[in-house]
N, C-alpha and C. Protein backbone atom coordinates (compact mmCIF):
# COMPACT_ATOMS: atom_id res chain seq x y z
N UNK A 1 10.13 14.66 15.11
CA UNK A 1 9.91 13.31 14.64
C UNK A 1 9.68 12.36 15.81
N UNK A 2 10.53 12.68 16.64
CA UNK A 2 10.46 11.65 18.04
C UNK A 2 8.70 11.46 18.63
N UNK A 3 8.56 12.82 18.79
CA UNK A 3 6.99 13.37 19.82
C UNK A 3 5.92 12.55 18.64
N UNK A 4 6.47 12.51 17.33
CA UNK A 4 5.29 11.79 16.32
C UNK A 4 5.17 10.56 16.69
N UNK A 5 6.45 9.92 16.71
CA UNK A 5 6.42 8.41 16.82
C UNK A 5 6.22 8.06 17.83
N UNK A 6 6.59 8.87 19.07
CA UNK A 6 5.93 8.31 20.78
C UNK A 6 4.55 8.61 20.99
N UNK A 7 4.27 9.16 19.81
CA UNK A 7 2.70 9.53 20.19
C UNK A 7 1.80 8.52 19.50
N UNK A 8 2.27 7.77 18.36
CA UNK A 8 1.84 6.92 17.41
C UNK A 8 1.53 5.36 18.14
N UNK A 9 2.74 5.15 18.72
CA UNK A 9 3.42 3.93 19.01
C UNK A 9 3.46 3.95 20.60
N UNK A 10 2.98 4.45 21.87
CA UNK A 10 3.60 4.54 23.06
C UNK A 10 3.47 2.94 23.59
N UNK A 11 3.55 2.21 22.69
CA UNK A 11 3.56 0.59 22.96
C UNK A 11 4.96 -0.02 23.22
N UNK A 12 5.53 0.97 21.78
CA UNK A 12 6.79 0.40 21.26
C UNK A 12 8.13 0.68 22.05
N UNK A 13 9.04 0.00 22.93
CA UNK A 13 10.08 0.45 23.79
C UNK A 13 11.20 1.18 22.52
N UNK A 14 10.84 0.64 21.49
CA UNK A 14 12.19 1.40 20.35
C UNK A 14 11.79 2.55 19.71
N UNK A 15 11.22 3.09 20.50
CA UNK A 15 10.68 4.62 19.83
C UNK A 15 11.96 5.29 18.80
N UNK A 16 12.51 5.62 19.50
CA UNK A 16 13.73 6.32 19.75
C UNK A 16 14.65 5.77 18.05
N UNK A 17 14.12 4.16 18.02
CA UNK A 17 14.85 4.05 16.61
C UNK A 17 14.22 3.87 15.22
N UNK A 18 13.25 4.41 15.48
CA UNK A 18 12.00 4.29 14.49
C UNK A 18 12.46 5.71 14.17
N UNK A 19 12.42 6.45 14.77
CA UNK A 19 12.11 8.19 14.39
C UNK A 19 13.61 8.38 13.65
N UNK A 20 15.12 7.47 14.47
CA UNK A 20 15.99 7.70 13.39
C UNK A 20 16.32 6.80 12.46
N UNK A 21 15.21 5.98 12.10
CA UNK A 21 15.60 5.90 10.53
C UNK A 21 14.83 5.94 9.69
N UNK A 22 14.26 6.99 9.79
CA UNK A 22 13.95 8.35 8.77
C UNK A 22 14.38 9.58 8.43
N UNK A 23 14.30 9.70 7.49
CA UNK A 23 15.13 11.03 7.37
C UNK A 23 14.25 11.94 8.42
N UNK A 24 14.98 13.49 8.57
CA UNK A 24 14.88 14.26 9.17
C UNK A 24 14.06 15.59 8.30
N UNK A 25 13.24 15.05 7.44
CA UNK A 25 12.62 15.81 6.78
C UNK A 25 11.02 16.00 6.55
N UNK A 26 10.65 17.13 5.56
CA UNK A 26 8.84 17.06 5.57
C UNK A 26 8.84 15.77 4.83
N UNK A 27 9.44 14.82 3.96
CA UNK A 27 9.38 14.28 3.55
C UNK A 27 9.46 12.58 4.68
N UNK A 28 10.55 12.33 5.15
CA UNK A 28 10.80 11.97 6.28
C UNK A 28 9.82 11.76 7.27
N UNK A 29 9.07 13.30 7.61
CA UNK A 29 7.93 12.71 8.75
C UNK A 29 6.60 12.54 7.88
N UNK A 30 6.13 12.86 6.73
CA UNK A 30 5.22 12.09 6.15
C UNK A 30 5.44 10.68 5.92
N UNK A 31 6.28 10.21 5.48
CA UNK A 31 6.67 8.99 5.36
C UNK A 31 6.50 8.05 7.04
N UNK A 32 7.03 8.74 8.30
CA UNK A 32 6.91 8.22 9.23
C UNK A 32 5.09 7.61 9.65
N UNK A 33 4.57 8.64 9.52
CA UNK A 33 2.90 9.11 9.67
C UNK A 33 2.34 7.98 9.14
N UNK A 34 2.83 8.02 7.09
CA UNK A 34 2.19 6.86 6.54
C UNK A 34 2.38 5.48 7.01
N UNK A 35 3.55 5.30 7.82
CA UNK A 35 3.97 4.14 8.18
C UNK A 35 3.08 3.73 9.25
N UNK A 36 3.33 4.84 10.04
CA UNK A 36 2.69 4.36 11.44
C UNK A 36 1.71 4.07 11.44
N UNK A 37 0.67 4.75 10.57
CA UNK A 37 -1.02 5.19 10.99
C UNK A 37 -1.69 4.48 9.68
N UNK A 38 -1.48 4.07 8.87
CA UNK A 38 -1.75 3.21 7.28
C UNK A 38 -1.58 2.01 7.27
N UNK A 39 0.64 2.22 7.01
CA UNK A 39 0.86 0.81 6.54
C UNK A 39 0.64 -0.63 7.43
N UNK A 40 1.17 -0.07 9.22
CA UNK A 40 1.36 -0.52 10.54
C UNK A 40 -0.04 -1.20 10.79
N UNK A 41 -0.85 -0.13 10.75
CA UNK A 41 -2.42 -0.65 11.04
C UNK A 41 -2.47 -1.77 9.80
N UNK A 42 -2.53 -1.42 8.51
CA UNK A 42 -3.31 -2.34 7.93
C UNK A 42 -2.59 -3.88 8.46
N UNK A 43 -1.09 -4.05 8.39
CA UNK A 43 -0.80 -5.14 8.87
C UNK A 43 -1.24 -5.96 10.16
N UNK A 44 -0.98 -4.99 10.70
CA UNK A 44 -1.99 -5.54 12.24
C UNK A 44 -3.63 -6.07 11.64
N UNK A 45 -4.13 -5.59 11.20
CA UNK A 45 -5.59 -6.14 10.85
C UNK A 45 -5.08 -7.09 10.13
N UNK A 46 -4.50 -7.20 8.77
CA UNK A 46 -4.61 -8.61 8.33
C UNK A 46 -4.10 -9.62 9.34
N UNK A 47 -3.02 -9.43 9.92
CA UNK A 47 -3.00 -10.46 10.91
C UNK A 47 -3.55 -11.00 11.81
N UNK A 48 -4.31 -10.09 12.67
CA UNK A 48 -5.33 -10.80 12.91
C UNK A 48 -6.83 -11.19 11.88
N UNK A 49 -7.19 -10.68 11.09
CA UNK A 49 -8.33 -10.78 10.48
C UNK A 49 -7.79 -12.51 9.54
N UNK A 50 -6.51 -12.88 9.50
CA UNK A 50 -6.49 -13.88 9.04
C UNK A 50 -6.75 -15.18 9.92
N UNK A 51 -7.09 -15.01 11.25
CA UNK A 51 -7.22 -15.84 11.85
C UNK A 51 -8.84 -16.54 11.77
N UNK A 52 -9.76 -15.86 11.17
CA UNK A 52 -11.00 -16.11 10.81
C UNK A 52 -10.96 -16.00 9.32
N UNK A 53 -10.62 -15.44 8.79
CA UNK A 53 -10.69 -16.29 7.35
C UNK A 53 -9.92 -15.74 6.42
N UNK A 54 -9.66 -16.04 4.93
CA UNK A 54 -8.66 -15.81 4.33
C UNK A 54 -8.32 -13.73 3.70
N UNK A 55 -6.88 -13.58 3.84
CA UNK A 55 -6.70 -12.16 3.29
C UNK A 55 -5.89 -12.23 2.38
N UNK A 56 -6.26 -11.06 2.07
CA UNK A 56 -5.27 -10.87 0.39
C UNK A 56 -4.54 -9.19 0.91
N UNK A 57 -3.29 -8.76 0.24
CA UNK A 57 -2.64 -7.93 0.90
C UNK A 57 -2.13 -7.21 -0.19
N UNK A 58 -2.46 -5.85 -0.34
CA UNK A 58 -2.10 -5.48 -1.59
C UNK A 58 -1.27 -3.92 -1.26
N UNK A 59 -0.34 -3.77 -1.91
CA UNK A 59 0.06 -2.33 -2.02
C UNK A 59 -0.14 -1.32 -3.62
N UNK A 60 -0.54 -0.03 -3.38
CA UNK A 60 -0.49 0.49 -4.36
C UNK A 60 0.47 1.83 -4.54
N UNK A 61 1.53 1.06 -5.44
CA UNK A 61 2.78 2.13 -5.53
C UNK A 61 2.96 3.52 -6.71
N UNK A 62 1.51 3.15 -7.83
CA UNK A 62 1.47 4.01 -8.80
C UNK A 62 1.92 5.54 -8.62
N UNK A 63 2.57 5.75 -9.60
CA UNK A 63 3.10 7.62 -9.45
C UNK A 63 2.97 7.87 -10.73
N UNK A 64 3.17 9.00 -10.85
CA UNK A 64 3.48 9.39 -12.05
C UNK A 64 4.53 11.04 -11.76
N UNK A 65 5.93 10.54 -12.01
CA UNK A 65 6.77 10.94 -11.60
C UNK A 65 6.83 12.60 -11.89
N UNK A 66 6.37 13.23 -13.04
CA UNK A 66 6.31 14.13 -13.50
C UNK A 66 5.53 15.32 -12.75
N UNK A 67 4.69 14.54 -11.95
CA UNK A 67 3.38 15.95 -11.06
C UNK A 67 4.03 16.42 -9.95
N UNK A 68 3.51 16.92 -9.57
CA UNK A 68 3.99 17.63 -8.50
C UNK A 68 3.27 17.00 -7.28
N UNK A 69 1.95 16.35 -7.74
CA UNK A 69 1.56 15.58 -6.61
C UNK A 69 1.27 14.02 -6.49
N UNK A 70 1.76 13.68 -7.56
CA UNK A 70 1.66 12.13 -7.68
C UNK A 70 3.11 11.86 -8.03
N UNK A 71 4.24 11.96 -7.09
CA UNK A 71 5.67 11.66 -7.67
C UNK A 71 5.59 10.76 -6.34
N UNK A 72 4.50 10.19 -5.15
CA UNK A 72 5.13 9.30 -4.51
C UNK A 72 3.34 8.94 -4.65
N UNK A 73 3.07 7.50 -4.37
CA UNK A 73 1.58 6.98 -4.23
C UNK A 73 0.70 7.94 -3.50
N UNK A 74 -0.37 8.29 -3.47
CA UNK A 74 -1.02 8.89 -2.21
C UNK A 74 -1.98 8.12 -1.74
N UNK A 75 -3.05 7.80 -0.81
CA UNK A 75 -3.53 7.20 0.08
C UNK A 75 -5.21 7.70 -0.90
N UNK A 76 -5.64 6.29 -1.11
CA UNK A 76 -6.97 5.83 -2.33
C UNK A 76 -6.89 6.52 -3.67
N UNK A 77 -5.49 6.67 -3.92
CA UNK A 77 -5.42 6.91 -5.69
C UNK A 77 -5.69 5.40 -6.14
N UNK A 78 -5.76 3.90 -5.59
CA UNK A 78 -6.31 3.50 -5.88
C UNK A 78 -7.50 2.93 -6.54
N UNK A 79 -8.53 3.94 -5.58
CA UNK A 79 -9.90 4.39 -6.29
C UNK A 79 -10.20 4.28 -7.53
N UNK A 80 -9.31 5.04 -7.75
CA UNK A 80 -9.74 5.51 -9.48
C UNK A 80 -9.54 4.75 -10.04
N UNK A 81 -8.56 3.43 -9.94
CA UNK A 81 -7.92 2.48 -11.02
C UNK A 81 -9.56 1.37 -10.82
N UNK A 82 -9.86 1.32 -9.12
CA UNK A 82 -10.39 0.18 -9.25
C UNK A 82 -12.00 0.46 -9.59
N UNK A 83 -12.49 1.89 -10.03
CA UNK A 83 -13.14 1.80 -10.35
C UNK A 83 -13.31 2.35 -12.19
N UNK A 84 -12.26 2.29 -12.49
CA UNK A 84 -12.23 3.11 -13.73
C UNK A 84 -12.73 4.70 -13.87
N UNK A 85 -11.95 5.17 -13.05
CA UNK A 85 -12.54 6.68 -13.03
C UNK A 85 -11.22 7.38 -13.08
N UNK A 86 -9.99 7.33 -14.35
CA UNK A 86 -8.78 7.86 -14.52
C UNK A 86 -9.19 9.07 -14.96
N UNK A 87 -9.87 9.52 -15.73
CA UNK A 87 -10.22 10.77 -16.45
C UNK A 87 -10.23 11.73 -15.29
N UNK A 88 -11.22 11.32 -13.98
CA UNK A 88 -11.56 12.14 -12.88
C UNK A 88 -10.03 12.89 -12.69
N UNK A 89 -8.82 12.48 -12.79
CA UNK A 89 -7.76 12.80 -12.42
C UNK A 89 -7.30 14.29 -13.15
N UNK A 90 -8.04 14.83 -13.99
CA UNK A 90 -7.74 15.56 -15.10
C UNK A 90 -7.64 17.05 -13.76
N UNK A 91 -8.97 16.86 -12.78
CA UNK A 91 -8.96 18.32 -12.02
C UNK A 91 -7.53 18.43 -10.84
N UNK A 92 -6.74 17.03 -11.00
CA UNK A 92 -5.40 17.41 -10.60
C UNK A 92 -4.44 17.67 -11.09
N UNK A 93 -5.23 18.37 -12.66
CA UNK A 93 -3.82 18.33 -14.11
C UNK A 93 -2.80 16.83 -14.54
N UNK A 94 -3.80 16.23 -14.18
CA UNK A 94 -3.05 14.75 -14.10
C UNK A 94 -3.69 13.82 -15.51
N UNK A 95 -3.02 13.57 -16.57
CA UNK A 95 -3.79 13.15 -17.42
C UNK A 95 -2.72 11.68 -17.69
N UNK A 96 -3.56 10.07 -16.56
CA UNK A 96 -2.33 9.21 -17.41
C UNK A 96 -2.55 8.48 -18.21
N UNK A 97 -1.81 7.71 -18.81
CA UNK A 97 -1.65 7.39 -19.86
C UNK A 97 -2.04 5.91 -19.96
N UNK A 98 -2.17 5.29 -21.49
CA UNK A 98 -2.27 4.04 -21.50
C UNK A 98 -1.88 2.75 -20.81
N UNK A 99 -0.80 3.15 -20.50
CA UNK A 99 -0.17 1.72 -19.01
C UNK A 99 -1.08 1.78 -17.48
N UNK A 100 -1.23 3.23 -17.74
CA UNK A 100 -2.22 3.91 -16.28
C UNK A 100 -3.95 2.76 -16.34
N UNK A 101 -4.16 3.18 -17.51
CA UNK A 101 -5.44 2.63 -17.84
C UNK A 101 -5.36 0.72 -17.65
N UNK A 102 -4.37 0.02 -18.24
CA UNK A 102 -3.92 -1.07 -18.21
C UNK A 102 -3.95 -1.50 -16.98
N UNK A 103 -3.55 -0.85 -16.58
CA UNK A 103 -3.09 -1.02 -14.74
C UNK A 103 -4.76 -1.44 -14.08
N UNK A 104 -5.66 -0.12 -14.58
CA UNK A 104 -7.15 -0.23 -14.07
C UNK A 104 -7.57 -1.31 -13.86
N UNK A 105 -7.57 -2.02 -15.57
CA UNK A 105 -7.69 -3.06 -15.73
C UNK A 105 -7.83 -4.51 -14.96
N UNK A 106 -6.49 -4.66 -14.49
CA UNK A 106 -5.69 -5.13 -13.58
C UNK A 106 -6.52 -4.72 -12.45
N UNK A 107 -6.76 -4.34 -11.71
CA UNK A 107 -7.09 -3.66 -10.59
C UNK A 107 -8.73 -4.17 -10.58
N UNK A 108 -9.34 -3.74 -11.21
CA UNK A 108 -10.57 -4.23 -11.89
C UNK A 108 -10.81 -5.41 -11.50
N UNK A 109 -10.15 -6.40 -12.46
CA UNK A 109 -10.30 -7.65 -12.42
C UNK A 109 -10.07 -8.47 -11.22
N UNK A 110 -8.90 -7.69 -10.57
CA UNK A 110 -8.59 -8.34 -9.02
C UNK A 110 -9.85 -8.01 -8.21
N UNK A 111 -10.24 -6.93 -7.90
CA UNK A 111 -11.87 -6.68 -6.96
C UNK A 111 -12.94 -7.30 -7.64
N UNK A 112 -13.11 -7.32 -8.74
CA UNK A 112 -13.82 -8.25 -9.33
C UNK A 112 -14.09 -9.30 -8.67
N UNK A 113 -12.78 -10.19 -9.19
CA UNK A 113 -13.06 -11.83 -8.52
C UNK A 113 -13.25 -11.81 -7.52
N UNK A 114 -12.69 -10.79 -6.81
CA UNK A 114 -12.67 -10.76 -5.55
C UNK A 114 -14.87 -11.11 -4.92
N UNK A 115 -15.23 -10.39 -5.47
CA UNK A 115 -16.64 -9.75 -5.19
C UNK A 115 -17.18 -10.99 -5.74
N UNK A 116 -16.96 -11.63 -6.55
CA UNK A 116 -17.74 -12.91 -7.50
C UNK A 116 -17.49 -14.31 -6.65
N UNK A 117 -16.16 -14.36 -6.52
CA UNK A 117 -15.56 -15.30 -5.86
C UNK A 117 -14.98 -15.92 -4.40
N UNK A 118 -14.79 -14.42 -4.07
CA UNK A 118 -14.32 -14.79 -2.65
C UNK A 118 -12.56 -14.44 -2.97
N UNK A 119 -12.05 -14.47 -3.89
CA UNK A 119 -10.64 -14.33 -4.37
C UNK A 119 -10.37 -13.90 -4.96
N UNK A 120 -9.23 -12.60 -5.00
CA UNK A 120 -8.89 -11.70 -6.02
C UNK A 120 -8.17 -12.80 -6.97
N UNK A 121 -8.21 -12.08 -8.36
CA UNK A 121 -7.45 -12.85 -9.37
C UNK A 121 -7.03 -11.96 -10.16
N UNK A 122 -6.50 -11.83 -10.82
CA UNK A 122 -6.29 -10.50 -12.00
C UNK A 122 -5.01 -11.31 -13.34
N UNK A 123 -5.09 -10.98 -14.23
CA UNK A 123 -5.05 -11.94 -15.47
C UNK A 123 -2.99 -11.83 -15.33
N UNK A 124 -2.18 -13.62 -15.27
CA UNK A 124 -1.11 -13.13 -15.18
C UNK A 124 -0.39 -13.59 -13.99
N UNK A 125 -1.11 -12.77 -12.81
CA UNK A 125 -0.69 -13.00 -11.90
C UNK A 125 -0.96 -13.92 -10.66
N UNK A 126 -0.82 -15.01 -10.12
CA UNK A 126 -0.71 -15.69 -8.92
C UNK A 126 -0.92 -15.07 -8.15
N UNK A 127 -2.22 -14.74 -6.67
CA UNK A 127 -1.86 -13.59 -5.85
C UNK A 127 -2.42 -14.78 -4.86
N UNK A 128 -1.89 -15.49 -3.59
CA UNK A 128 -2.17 -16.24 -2.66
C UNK A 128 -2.44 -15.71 -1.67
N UNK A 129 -2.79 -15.86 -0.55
CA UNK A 129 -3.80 -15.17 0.73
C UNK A 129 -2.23 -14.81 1.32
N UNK A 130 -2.28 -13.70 2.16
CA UNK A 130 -1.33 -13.15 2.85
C UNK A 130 -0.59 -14.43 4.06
N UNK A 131 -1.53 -14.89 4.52
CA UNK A 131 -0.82 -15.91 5.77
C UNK A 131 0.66 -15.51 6.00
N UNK A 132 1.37 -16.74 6.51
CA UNK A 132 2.57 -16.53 7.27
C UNK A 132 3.46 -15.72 5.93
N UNK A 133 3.30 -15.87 4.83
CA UNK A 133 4.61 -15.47 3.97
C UNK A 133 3.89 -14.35 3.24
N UNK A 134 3.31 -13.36 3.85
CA UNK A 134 3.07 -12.23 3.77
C UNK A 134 2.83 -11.90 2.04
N UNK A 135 2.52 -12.50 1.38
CA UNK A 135 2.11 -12.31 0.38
C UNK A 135 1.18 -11.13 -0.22
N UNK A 136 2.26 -10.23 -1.32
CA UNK A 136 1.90 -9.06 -0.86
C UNK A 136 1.56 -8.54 -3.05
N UNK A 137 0.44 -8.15 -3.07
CA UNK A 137 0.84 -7.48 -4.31
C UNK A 137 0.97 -6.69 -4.87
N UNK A 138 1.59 -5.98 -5.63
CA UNK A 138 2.60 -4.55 -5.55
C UNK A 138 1.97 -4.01 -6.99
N UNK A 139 0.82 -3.03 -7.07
CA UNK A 139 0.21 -2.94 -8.01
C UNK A 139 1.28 -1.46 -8.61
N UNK A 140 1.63 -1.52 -9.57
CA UNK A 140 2.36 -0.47 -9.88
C UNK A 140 2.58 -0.41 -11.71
N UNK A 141 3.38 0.34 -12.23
CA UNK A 141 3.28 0.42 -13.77
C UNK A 141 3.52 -1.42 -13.93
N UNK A 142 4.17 -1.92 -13.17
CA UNK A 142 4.00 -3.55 -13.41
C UNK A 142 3.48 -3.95 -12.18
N UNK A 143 2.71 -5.39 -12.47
CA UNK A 143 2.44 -5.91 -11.12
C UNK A 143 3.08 -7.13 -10.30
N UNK A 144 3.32 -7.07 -9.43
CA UNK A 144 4.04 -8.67 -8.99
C UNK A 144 4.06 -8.73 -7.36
N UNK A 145 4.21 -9.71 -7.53
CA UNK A 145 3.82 -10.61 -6.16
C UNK A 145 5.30 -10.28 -5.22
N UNK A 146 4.84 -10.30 -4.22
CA UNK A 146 6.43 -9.86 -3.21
C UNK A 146 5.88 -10.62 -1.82
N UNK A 147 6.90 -11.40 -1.18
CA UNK A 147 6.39 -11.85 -0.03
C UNK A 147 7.51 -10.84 1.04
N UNK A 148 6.36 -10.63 2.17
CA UNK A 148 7.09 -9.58 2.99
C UNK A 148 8.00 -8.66 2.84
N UNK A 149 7.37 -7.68 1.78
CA UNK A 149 7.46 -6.32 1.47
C UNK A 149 8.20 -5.37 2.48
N UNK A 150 9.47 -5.08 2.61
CA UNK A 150 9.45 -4.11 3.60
C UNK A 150 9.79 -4.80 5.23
N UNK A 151 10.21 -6.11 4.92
CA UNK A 151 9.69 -6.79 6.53
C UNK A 151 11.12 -6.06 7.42
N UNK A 152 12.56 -5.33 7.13
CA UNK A 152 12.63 -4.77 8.28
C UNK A 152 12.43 -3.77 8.20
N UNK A 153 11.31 -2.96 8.18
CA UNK A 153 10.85 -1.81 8.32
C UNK A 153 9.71 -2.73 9.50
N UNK A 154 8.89 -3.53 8.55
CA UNK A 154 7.96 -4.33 10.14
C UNK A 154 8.31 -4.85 11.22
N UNK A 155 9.53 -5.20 11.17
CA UNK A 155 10.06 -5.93 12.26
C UNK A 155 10.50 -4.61 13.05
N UNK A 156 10.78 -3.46 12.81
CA UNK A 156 11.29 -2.30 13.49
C UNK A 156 10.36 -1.67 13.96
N UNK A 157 9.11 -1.92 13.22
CA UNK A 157 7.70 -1.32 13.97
C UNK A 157 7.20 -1.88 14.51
N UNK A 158 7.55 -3.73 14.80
CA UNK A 158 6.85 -4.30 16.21
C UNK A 158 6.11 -4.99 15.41
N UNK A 159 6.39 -5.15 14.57
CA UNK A 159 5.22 -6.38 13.67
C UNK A 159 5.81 -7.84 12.99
């Protein structure tokens, strides 16, 4: 776990406490990986990318607890919601369900405005540009707004 995170991060003088607080598992160093190389980056870009003009900051937490491979989010299962392509999911034995589809919806409508307007919107919810209060939206079987998601996990990664 250590050699992951000094290899990720050789910026960061707290190497050493990043790697222990994660577990010590396959689970553990995927989780480290996603942090470092996903979640870490995308924050760094909105922060700076907000300095030229406005961002919107979204997480996508959808699972579906029952699979064997969707019991934690995976990286552009997004995709499918935001383009309406749930069915595609069938060649991962994955068939979800009506809230799944709802969700699309949702998802939909936020890239939508986004593309029309300049501003995501999606029916319901308030979603304000990320700036200082990290405004974050947490697309999942429900959706809602969270400001600084996770912030000591960011503050431990130097962000």
């Amino acid at each position: 776990m250590v050699k992951a995170v000094d290899f990720m991060t050789p910026d960061l003088e707290n190497r050493a406490a990043i790697a222990d607080s994660y577990p010590k598992t396959a689970d553990g160093q995927a989780q480290v990986m996603t942090d470092l190389f996903f979640w870490r980056s995308a924050v760094q870009y909105a922060a700076a990318q907000q300095k030229h003009a406005p961002v919107w900051m979204y997480r996508f937490d959808w699972v579906m607890p029952e699979h064997p491979l969707l019991q934690k989010s995976i990286h552009s299962i997004d995709i499918f919601f935001a383009f309406n392509t749930l069915p595609v999911l069938k060649f991962m034995n994955a068939e979800p369900d009506a809230a799944a589809a709802k969700l699309a919806g949702k998802v939909q409508d936020a890239w939508i405005s986004f593309a029309k307007q300049g501003k995501p919107e999606t029916a319901g919810v308030n979603w304000p540009a990320y700036e200082d209060g990290r405004a974050t939206l947490i697309f999942n079987h429900e959706v809602q707004l969270v400001h600084d998601p996770e912030a000591s996990k960011r503050e431990l990664l130097g962000l």
